[in-house]
N, C-alpha and C. Protein backbone atom coordinates (compact mmCIF):
# COMPACT_ATOMS: atom_id res chain seq x y z
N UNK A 1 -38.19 -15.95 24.37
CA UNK A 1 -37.54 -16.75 23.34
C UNK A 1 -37.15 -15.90 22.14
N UNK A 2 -37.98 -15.05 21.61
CA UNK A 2 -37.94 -13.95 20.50
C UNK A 2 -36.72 -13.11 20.53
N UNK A 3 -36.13 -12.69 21.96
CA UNK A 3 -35.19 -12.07 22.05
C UNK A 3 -34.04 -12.80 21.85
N UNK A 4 -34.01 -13.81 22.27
CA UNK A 4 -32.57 -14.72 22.10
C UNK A 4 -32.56 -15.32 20.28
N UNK A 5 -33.47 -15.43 20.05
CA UNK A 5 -33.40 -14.99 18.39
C UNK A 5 -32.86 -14.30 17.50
N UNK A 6 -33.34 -12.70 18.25
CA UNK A 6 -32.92 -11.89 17.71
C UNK A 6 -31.29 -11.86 17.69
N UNK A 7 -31.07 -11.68 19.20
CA UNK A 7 -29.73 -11.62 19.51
C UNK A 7 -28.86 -12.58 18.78
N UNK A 8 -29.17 -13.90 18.51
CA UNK A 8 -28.59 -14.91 17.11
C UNK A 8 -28.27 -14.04 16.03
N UNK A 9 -29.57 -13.71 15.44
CA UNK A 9 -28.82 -12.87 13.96
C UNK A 9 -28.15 -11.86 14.18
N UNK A 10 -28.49 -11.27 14.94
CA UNK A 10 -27.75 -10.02 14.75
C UNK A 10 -26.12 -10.65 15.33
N UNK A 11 -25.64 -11.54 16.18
CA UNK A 11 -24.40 -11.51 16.39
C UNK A 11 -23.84 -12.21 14.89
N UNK A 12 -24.82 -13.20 14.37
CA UNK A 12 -24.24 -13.79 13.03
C UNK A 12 -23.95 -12.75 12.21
N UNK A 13 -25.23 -11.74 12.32
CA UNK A 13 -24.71 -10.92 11.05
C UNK A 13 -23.62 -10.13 10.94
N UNK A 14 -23.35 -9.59 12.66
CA UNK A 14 -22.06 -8.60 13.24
C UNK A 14 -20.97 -9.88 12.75
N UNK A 15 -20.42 -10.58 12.75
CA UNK A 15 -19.66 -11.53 12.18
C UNK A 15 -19.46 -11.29 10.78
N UNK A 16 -20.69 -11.60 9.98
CA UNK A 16 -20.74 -11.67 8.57
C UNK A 16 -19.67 -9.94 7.79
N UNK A 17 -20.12 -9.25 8.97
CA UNK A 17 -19.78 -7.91 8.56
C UNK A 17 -18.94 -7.80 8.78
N UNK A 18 -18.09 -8.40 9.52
CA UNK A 18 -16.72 -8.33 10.29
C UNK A 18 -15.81 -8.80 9.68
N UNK A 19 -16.20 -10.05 9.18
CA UNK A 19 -15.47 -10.86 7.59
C UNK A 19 -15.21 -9.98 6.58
N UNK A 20 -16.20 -9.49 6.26
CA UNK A 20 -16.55 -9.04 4.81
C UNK A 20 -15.19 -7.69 4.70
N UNK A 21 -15.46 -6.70 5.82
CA UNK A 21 -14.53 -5.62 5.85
C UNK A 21 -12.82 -6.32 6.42
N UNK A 22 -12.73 -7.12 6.99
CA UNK A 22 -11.65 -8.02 7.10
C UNK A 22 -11.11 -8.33 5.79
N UNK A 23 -11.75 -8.45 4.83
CA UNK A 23 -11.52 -9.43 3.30
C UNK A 23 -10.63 -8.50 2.71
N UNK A 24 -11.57 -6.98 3.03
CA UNK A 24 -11.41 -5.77 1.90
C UNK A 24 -10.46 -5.32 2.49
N UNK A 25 -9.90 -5.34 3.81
CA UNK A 25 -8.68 -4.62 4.26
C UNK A 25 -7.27 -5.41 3.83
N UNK A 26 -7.41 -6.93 3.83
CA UNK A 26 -6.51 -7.54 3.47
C UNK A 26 -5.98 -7.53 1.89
N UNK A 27 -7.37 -7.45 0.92
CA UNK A 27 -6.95 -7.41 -0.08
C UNK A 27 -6.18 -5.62 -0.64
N UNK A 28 -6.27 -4.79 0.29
CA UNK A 28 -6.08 -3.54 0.21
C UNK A 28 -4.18 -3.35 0.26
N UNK A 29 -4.37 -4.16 1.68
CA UNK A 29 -3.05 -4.30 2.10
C UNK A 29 -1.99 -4.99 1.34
N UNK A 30 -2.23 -6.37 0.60
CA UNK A 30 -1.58 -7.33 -0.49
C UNK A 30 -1.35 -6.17 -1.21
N UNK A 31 -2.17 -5.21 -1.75
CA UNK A 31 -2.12 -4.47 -3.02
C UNK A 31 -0.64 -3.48 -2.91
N UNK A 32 -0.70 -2.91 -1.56
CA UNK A 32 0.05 -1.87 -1.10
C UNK A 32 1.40 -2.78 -1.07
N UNK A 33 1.29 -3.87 -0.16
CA UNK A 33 2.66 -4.39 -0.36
C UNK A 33 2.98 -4.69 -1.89
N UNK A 34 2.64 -5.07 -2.88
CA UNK A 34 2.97 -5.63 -4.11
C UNK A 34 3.10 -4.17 -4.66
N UNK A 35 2.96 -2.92 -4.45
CA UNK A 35 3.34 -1.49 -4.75
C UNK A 35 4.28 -1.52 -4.46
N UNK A 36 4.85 -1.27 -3.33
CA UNK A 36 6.03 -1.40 -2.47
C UNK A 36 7.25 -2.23 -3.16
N UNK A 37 6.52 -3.43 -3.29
CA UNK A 37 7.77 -4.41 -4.05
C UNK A 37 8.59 -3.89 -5.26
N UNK A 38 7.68 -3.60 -6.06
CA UNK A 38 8.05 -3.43 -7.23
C UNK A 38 8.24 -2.07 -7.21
N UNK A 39 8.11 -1.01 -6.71
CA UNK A 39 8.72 0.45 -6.55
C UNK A 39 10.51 0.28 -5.91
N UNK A 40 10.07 -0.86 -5.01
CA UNK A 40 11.86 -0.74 -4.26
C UNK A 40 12.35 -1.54 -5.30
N UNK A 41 12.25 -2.29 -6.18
CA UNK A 41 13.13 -3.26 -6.86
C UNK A 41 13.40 -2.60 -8.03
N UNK A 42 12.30 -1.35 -8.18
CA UNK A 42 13.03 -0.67 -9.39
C UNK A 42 13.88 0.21 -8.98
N UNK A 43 13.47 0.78 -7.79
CA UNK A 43 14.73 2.05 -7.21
C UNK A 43 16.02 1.42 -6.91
N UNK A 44 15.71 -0.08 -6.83
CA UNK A 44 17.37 -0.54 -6.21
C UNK A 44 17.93 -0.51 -8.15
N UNK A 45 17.27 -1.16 -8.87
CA UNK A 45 17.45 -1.32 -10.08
C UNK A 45 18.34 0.02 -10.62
N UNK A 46 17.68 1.30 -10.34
CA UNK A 46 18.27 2.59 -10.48
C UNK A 46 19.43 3.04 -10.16
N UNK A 47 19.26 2.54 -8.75
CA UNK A 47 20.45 2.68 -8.11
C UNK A 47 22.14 1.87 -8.71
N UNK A 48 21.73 0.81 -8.77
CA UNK A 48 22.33 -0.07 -9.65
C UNK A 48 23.30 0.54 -11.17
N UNK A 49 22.33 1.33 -11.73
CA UNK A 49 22.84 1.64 -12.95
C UNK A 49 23.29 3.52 -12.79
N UNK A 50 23.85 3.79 -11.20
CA UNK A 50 24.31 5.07 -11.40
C UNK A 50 23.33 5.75 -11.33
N UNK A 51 21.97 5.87 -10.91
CA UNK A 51 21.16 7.04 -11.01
C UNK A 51 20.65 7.96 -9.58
N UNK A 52 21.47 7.20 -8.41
CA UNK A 52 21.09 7.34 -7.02
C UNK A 52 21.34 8.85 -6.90
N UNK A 53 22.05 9.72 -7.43
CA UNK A 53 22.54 10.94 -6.99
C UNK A 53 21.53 12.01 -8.21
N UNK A 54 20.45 11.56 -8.85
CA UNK A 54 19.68 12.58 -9.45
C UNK A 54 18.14 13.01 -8.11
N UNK A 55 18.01 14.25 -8.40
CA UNK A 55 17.19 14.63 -7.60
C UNK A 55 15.71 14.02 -7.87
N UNK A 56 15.49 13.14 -9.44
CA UNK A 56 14.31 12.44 -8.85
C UNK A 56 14.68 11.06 -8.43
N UNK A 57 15.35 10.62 -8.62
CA UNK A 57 15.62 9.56 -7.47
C UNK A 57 15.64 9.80 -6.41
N UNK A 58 15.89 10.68 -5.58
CA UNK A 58 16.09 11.48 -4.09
C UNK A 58 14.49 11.86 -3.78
N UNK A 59 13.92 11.99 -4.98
CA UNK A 59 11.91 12.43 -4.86
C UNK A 59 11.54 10.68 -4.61
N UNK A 60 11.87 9.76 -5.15
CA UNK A 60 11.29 8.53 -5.31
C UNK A 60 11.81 7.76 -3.85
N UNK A 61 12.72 8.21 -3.34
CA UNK A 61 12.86 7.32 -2.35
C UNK A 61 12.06 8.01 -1.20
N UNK A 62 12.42 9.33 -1.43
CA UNK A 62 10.97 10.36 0.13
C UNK A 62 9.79 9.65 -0.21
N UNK A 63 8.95 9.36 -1.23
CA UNK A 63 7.81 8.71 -1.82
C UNK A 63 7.41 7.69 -0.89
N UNK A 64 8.50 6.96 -1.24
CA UNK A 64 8.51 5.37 -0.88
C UNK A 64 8.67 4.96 0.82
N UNK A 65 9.37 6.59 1.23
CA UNK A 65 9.87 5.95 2.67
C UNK A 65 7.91 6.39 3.41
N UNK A 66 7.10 7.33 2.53
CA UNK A 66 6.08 8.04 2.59
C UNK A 66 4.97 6.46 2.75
N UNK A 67 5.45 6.12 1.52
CA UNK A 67 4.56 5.07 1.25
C UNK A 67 4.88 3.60 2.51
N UNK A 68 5.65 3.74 2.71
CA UNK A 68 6.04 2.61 4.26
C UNK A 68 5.45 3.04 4.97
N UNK A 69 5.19 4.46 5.38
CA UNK A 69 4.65 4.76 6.68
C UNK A 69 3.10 4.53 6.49
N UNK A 70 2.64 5.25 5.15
CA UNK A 70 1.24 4.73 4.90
C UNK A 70 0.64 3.66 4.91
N UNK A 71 1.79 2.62 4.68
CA UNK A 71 1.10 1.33 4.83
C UNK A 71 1.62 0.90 6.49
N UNK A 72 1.81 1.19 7.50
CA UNK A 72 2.46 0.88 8.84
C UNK A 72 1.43 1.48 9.79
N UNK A 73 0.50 2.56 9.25
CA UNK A 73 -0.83 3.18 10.07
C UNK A 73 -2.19 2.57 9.32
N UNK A 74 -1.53 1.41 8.10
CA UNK A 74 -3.11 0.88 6.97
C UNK A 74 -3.72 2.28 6.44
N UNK A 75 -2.90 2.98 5.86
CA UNK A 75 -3.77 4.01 4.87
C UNK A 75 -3.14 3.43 3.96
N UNK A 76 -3.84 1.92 2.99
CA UNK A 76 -3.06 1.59 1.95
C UNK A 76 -3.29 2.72 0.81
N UNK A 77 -4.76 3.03 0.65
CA UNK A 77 -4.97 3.92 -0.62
C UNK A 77 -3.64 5.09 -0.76
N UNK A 78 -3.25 5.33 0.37
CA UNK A 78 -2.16 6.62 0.30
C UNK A 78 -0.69 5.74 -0.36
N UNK A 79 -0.69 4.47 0.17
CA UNK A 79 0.61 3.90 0.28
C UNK A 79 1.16 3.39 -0.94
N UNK A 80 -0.65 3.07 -2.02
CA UNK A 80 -0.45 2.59 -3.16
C UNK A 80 -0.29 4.06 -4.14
N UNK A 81 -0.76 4.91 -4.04
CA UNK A 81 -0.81 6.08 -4.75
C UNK A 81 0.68 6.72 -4.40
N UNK A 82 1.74 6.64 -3.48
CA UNK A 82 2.88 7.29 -3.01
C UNK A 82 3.70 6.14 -3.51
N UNK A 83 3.48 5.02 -3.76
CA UNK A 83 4.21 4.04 -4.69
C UNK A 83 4.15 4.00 -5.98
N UNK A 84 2.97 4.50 -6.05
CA UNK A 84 3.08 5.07 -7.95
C UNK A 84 3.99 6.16 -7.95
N UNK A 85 3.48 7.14 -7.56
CA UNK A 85 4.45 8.62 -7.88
C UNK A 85 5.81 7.73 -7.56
N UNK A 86 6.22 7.53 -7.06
CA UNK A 86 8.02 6.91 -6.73
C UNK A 86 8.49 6.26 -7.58
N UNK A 87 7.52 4.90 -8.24
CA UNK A 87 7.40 4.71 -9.82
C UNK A 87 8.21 6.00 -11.13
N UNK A 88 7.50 6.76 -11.04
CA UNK A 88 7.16 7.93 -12.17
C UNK A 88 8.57 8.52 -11.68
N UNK A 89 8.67 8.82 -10.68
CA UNK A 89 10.06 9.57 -10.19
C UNK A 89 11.57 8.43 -10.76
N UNK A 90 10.91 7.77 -10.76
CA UNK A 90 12.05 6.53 -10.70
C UNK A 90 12.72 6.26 -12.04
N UNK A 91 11.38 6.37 -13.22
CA UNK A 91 11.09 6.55 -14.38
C UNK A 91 12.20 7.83 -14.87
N UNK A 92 12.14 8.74 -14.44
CA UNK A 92 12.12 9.98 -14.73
C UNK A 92 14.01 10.38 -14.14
N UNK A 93 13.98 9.73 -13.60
CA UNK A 93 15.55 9.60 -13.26
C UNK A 93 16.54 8.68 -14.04
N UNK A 94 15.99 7.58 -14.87
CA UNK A 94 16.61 7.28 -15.92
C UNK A 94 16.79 7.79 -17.00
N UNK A 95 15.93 8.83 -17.40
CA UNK A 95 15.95 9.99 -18.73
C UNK A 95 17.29 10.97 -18.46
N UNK A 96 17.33 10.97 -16.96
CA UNK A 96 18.38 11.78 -16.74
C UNK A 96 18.21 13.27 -16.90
């Protein structure tokens, strides 16, 4: 009887754990896409006002196409950090 006990918690708990890192991958992933969003809506924004042909705009979109792939294998940490820099590039191409 003791064994089929055991085997209870431990599958509840393999569950519990399974959730828990489920939670943290999803909220990882939301993060990366909402990077994404707002990196492409400023590069289209850029684009928009004449800035597509400066070489950091040309850095911000390698970034970004960087940051798609990072988030398409779930390395969000890479995908959110390659959506900042594309940010900064993006930034930096309106100074001209």
């Amino acid at each position: 009887m003791k064994r089929y006990q055991l085997f209870a918690v431990l599958s509840v708990a393999s569950i519990g754990l399974t959730a828990c890192a489920g939670a943290v991958k999803s909220e990882s992933a939301e993060t990366c896409r909402k990077a994404l969003d707002v990196a492409y809506q400023e590069l289209n924004f850029a684009e928009s006002q004449g800035f597509a042909g400066t070489v950091n705009y040309t850095k911000a979109a390698s970034l970004l196409t960087a940051a798609k792939t990072s988030q398409t294998v779930e390395a969000y940490d890479s995908c959110v950090s390659n959506a900042d820099k594309a940010r900064y590039y993006i930034a930096e191409s309106k100074k001209g």
